[in-house]
C-alpha atoms as a PDB file:
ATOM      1  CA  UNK A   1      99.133  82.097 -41.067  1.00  0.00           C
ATOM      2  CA  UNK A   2      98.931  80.154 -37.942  1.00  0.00           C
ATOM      3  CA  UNK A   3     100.992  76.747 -37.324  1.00  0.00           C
ATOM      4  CA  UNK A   4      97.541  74.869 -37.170  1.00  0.00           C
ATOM      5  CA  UNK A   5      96.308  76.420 -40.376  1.00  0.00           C
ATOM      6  CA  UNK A   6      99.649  75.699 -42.009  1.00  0.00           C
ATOM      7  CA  UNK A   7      99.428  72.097 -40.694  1.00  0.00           C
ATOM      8  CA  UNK A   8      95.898  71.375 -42.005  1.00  0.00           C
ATOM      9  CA  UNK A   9      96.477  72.812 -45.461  1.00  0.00           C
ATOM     10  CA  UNK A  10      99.609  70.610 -45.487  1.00  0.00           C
ATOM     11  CA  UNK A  11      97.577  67.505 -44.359  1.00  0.00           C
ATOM     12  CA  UNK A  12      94.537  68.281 -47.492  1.00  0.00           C
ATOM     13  CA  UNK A  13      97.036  69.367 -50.193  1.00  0.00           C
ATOM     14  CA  UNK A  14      99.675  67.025 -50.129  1.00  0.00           C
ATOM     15  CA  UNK A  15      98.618  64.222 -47.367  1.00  0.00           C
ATOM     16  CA  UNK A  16      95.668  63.349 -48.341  1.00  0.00           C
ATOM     17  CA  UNK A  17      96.599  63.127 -52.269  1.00  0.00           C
ATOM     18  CA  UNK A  18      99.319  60.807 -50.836  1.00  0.00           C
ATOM     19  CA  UNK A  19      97.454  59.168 -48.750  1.00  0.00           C
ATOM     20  CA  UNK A  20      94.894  57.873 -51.542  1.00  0.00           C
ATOM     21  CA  UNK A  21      97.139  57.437 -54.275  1.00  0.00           C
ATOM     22  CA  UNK A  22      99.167  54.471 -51.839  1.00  0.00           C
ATOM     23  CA  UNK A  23      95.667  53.523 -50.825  1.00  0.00           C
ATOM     24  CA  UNK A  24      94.499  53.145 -54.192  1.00  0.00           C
ATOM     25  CA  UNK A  25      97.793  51.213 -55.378  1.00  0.00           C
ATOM     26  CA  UNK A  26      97.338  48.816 -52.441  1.00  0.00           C
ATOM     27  CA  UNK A  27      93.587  48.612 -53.180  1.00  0.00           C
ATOM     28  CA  UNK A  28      94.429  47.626 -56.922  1.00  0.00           C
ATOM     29  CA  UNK A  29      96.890  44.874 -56.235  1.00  0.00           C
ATOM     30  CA  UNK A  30      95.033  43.119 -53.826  1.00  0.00           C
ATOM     31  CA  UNK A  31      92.161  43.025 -56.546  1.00  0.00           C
ATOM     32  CA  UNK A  32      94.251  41.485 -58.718  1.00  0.00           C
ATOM     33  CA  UNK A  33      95.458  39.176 -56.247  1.00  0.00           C
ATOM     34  CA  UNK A  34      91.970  38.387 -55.856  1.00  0.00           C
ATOM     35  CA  UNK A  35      91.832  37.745 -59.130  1.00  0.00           C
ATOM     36  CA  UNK A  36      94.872  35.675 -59.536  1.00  0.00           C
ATOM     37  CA  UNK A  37      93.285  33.531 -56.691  1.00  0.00           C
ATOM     38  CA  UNK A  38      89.823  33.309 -58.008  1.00  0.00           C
ATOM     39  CA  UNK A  39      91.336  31.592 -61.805  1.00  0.00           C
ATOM     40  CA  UNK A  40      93.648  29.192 -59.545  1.00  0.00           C
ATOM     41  CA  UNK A  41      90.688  27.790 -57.856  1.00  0.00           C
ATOM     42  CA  UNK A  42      88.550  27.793 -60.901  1.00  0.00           C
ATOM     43  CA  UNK A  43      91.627  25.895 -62.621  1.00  0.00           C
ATOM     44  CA  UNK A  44      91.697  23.444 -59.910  1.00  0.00           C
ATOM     45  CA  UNK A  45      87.648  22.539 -59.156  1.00  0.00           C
ATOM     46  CA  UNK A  46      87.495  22.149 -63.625  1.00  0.00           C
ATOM     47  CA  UNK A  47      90.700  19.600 -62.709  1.00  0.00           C
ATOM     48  CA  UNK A  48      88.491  17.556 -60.114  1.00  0.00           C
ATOM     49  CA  UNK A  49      85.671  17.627 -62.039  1.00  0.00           C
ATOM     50  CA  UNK A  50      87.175  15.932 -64.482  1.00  0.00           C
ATOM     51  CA  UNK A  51      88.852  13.165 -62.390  1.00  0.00           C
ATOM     52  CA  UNK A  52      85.623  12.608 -60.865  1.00  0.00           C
ATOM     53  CA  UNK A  53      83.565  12.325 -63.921  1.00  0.00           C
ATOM     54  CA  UNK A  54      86.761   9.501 -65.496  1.00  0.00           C
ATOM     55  CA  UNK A  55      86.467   7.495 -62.044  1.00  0.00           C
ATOM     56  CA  UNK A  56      82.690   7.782 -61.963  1.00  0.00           C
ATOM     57  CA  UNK A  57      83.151   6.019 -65.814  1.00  0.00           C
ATOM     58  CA  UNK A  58      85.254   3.613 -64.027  1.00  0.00           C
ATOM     59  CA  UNK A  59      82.829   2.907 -62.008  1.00  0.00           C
ATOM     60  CA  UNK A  60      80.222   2.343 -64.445  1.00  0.00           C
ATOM     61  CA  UNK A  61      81.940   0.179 -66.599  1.00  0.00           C
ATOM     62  CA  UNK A  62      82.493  -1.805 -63.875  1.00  0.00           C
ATOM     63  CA  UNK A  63      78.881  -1.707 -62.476  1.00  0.00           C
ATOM     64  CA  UNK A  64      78.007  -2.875 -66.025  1.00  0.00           C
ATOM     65  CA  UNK A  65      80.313  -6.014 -65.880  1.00  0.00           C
ATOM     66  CA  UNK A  66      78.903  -6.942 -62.518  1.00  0.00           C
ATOM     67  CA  UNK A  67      75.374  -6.675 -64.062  1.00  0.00           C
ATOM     68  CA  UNK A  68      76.121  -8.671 -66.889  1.00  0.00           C
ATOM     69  CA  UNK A  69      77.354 -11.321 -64.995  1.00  0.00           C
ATOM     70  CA  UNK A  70      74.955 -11.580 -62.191  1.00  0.00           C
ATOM     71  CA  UNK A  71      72.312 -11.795 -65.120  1.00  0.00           C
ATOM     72  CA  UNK A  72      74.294 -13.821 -67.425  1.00  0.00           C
ATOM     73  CA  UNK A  73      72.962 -17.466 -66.763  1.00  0.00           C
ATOM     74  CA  UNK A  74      75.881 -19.461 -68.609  1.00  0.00           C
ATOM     75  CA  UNK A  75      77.666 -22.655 -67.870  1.00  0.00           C
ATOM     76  CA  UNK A  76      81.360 -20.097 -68.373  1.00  0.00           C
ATOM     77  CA  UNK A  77      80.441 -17.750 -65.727  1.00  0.00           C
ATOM     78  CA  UNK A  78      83.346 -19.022 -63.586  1.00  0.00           C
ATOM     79  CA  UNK A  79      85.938 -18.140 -66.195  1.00  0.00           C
ATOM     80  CA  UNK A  80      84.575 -14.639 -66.972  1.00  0.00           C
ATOM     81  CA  UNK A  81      84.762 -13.733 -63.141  1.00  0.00           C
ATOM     82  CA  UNK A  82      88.662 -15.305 -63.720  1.00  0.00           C
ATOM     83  CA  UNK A  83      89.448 -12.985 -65.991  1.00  0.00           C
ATOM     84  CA  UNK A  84      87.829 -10.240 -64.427  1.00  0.00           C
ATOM     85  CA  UNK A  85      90.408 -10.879 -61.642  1.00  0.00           C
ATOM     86  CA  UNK A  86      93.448 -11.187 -63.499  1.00  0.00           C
ATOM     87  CA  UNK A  87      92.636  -7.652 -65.514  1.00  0.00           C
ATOM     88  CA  UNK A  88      94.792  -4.976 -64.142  1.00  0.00           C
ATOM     89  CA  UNK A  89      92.326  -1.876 -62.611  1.00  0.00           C
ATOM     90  CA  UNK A  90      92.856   0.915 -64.371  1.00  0.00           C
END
């Protein structure tokens, strides 16, 4: 048998076995990196969603008051914008 022969058997029965199995293993872990990365930035957007929709709330509570006083025609309208002022934002 010839060095060449010898060398290329070599290479197909025990490098390229070797070869793929590390290949594979590298090929699986990433995926689950992957993975790992795709819940962490599902976990985080389902976070800001939520802030958003309790400051958009915020917001329309506070829309509402300013509606209700521009069309409230009453003598007290001067103390309800007082007190609207002295009310800690949440």
């Amino acid at each position: 048998m010839s060095t060449f022969a010898f060398l290329a058997f070599f290479t197909i029965v025990v490098g390229l076995p070797v070869t793929l199995g590390v290949g594979s293993n590298v090929f699986k872990r990433w995926l689950d990196h992957k993975e790992a990365m795709r819940h962490a930035l599902t976990d985080q957007t389902a976070e800001r969603a939520a802030q958003y929709a309790a400051k958009t709330e915020r917001l329309e509570q506070r829309v509402a008051v300013l509606e209700r006083i521009l069309t409230d025609r009453s003598t007290h309208l001067g103390d309800e914008i007082e007190r609207l002022r002295d009310k800690p934002v949440n």
